[in-house]
Protein backbone atom coordinates (compact mmCIF):
# COMPACT_ATOMS: atom_id res chain seq x y z
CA UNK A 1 99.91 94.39 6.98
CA UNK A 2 102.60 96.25 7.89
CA UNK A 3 104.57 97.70 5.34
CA UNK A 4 107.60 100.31 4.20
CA UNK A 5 107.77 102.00 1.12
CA UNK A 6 110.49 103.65 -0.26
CA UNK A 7 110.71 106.31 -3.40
CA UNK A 8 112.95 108.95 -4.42
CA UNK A 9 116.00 107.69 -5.52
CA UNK A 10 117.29 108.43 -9.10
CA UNK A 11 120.76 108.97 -10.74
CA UNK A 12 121.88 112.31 -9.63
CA UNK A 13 125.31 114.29 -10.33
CA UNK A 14 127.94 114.79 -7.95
CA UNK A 15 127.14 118.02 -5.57
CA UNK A 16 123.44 117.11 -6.46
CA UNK A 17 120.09 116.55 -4.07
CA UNK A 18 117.67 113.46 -3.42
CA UNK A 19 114.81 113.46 -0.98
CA UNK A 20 114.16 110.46 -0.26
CA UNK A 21 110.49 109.47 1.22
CA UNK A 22 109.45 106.08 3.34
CA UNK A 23 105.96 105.66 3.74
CA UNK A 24 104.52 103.61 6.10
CA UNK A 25 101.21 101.23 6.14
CA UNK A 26 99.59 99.24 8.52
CA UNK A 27 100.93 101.04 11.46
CA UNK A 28 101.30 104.53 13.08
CA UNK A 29 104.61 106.04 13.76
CA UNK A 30 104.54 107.52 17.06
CA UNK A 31 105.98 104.02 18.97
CA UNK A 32 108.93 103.57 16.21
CA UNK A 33 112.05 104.98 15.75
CA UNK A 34 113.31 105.14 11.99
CA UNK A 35 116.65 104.30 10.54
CA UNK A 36 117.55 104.78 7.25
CA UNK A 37 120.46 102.26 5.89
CA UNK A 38 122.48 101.61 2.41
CA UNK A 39 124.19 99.32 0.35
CA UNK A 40 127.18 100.16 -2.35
CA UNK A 41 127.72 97.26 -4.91
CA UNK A 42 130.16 94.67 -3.64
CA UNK A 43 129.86 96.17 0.14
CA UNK A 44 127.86 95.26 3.54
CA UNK A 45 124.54 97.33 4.65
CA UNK A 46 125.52 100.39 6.60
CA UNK A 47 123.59 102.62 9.11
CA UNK A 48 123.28 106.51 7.42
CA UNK A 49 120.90 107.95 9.76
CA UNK A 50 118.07 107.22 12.53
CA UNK A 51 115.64 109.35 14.49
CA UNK A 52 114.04 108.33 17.32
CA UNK A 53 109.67 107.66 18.47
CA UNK A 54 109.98 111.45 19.50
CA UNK A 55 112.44 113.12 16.72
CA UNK A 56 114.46 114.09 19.71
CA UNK A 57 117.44 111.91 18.96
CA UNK A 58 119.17 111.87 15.67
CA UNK A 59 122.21 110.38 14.77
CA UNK A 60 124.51 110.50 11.16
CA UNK A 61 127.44 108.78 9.69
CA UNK A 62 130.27 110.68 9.81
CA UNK A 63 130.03 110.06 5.97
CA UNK A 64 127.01 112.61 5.34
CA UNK A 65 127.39 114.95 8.61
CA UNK A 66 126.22 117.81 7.75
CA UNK A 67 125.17 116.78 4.45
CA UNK A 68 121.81 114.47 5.17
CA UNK A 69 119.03 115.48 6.91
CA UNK A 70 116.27 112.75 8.72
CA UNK A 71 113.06 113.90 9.39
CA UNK A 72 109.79 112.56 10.17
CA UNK A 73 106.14 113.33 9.70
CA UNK A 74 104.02 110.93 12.02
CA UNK A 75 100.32 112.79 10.40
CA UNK A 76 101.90 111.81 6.92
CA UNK A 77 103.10 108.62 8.11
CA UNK A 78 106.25 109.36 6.15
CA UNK A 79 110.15 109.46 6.92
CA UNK A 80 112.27 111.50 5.10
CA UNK A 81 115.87 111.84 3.97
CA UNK A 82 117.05 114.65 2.38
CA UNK A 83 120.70 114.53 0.79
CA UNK A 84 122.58 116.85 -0.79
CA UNK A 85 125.70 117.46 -2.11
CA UNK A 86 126.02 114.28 -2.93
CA UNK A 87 128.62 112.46 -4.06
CA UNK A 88 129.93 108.97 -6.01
CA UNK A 89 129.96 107.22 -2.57
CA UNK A 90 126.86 108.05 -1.83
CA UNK A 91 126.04 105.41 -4.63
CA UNK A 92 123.88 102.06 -3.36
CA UNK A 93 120.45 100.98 -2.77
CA UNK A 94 119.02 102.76 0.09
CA UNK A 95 116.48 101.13 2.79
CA UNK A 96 114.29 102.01 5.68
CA UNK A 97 113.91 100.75 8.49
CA UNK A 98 111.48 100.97 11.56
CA UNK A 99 111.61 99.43 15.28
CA UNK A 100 109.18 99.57 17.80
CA UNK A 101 110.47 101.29 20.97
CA UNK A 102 109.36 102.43 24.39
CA UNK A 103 112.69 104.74 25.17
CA UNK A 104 111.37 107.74 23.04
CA UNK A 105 114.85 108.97 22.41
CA UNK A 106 116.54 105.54 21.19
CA UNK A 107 117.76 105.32 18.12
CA UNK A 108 117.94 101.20 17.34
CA UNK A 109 120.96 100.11 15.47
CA UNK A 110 120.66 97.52 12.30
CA UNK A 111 119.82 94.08 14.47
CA UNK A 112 116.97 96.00 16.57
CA UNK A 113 115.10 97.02 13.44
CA UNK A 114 111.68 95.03 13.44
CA UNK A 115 110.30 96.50 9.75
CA UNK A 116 112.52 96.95 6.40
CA UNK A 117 111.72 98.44 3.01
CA UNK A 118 112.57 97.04 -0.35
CA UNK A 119 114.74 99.76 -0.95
CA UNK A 120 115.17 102.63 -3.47
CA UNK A 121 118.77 102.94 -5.84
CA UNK A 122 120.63 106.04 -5.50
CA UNK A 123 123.04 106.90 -7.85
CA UNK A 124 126.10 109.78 -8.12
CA UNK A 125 127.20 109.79 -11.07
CA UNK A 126 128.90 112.14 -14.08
């Protein structure tokens, strides 16, 4: 069965750092590109980050440029997302995402993801 699992999230300060971690079961990574998405209270499911099958494409929202980092470890079978300085925005339940591609540099958007996680909260607060 496949499955995505995601862990890391916590309440955090402003100017603070999560890593976030997706682990995946039932399939290998190499064939899927990886998005990571969130959702604030009260707001619509946003795109924060993907990588693509090969890790040669990356994209961010120009919300965490330079702030978020994706990475992924196919022999773990694990996607990562490291954020720091964080801040109150940041706040919302974050989810992976995975979709089976044969362009090794695509990065799918929301509607092309086959695979989502339950999610994991994150939360900036003083």
């Amino acid at each position: 069965q496949l499955q995505l699992v995601e862990s890391g999230g916590g309440l955090v300060q402003p100017g603070g750092s999560l890593r976030l971690s997706c682990a995946a079961s039932g399939f290998t990574l190499d064939s899927y590109a990886f998005g990571w998405f969130r959702q604030a209270p009260g707001k619509e499911r946003e795109g924060v980050s993907c990588i693509s099958s090969s890790g040669g494409s990356i994209n961010y929202a120009g919300s965490v440029e330079g702030r978020f980092t994706i990475s992924r470890d196919n022999a773990k079978n694990t996607v990562y997302l490291q954020m720091n300085s964080l801040k109150p925005e940041d706040t919302g339940v974050y989810y992976c995402a995975a979709a089976k591609t044969s362009d090794t540099r695509s990065c799918p958007g929301y509607y092309a993801m086959d695979y989502w996680g339950k999610g994991t909260l994150v939360t900036v607060s003083s």
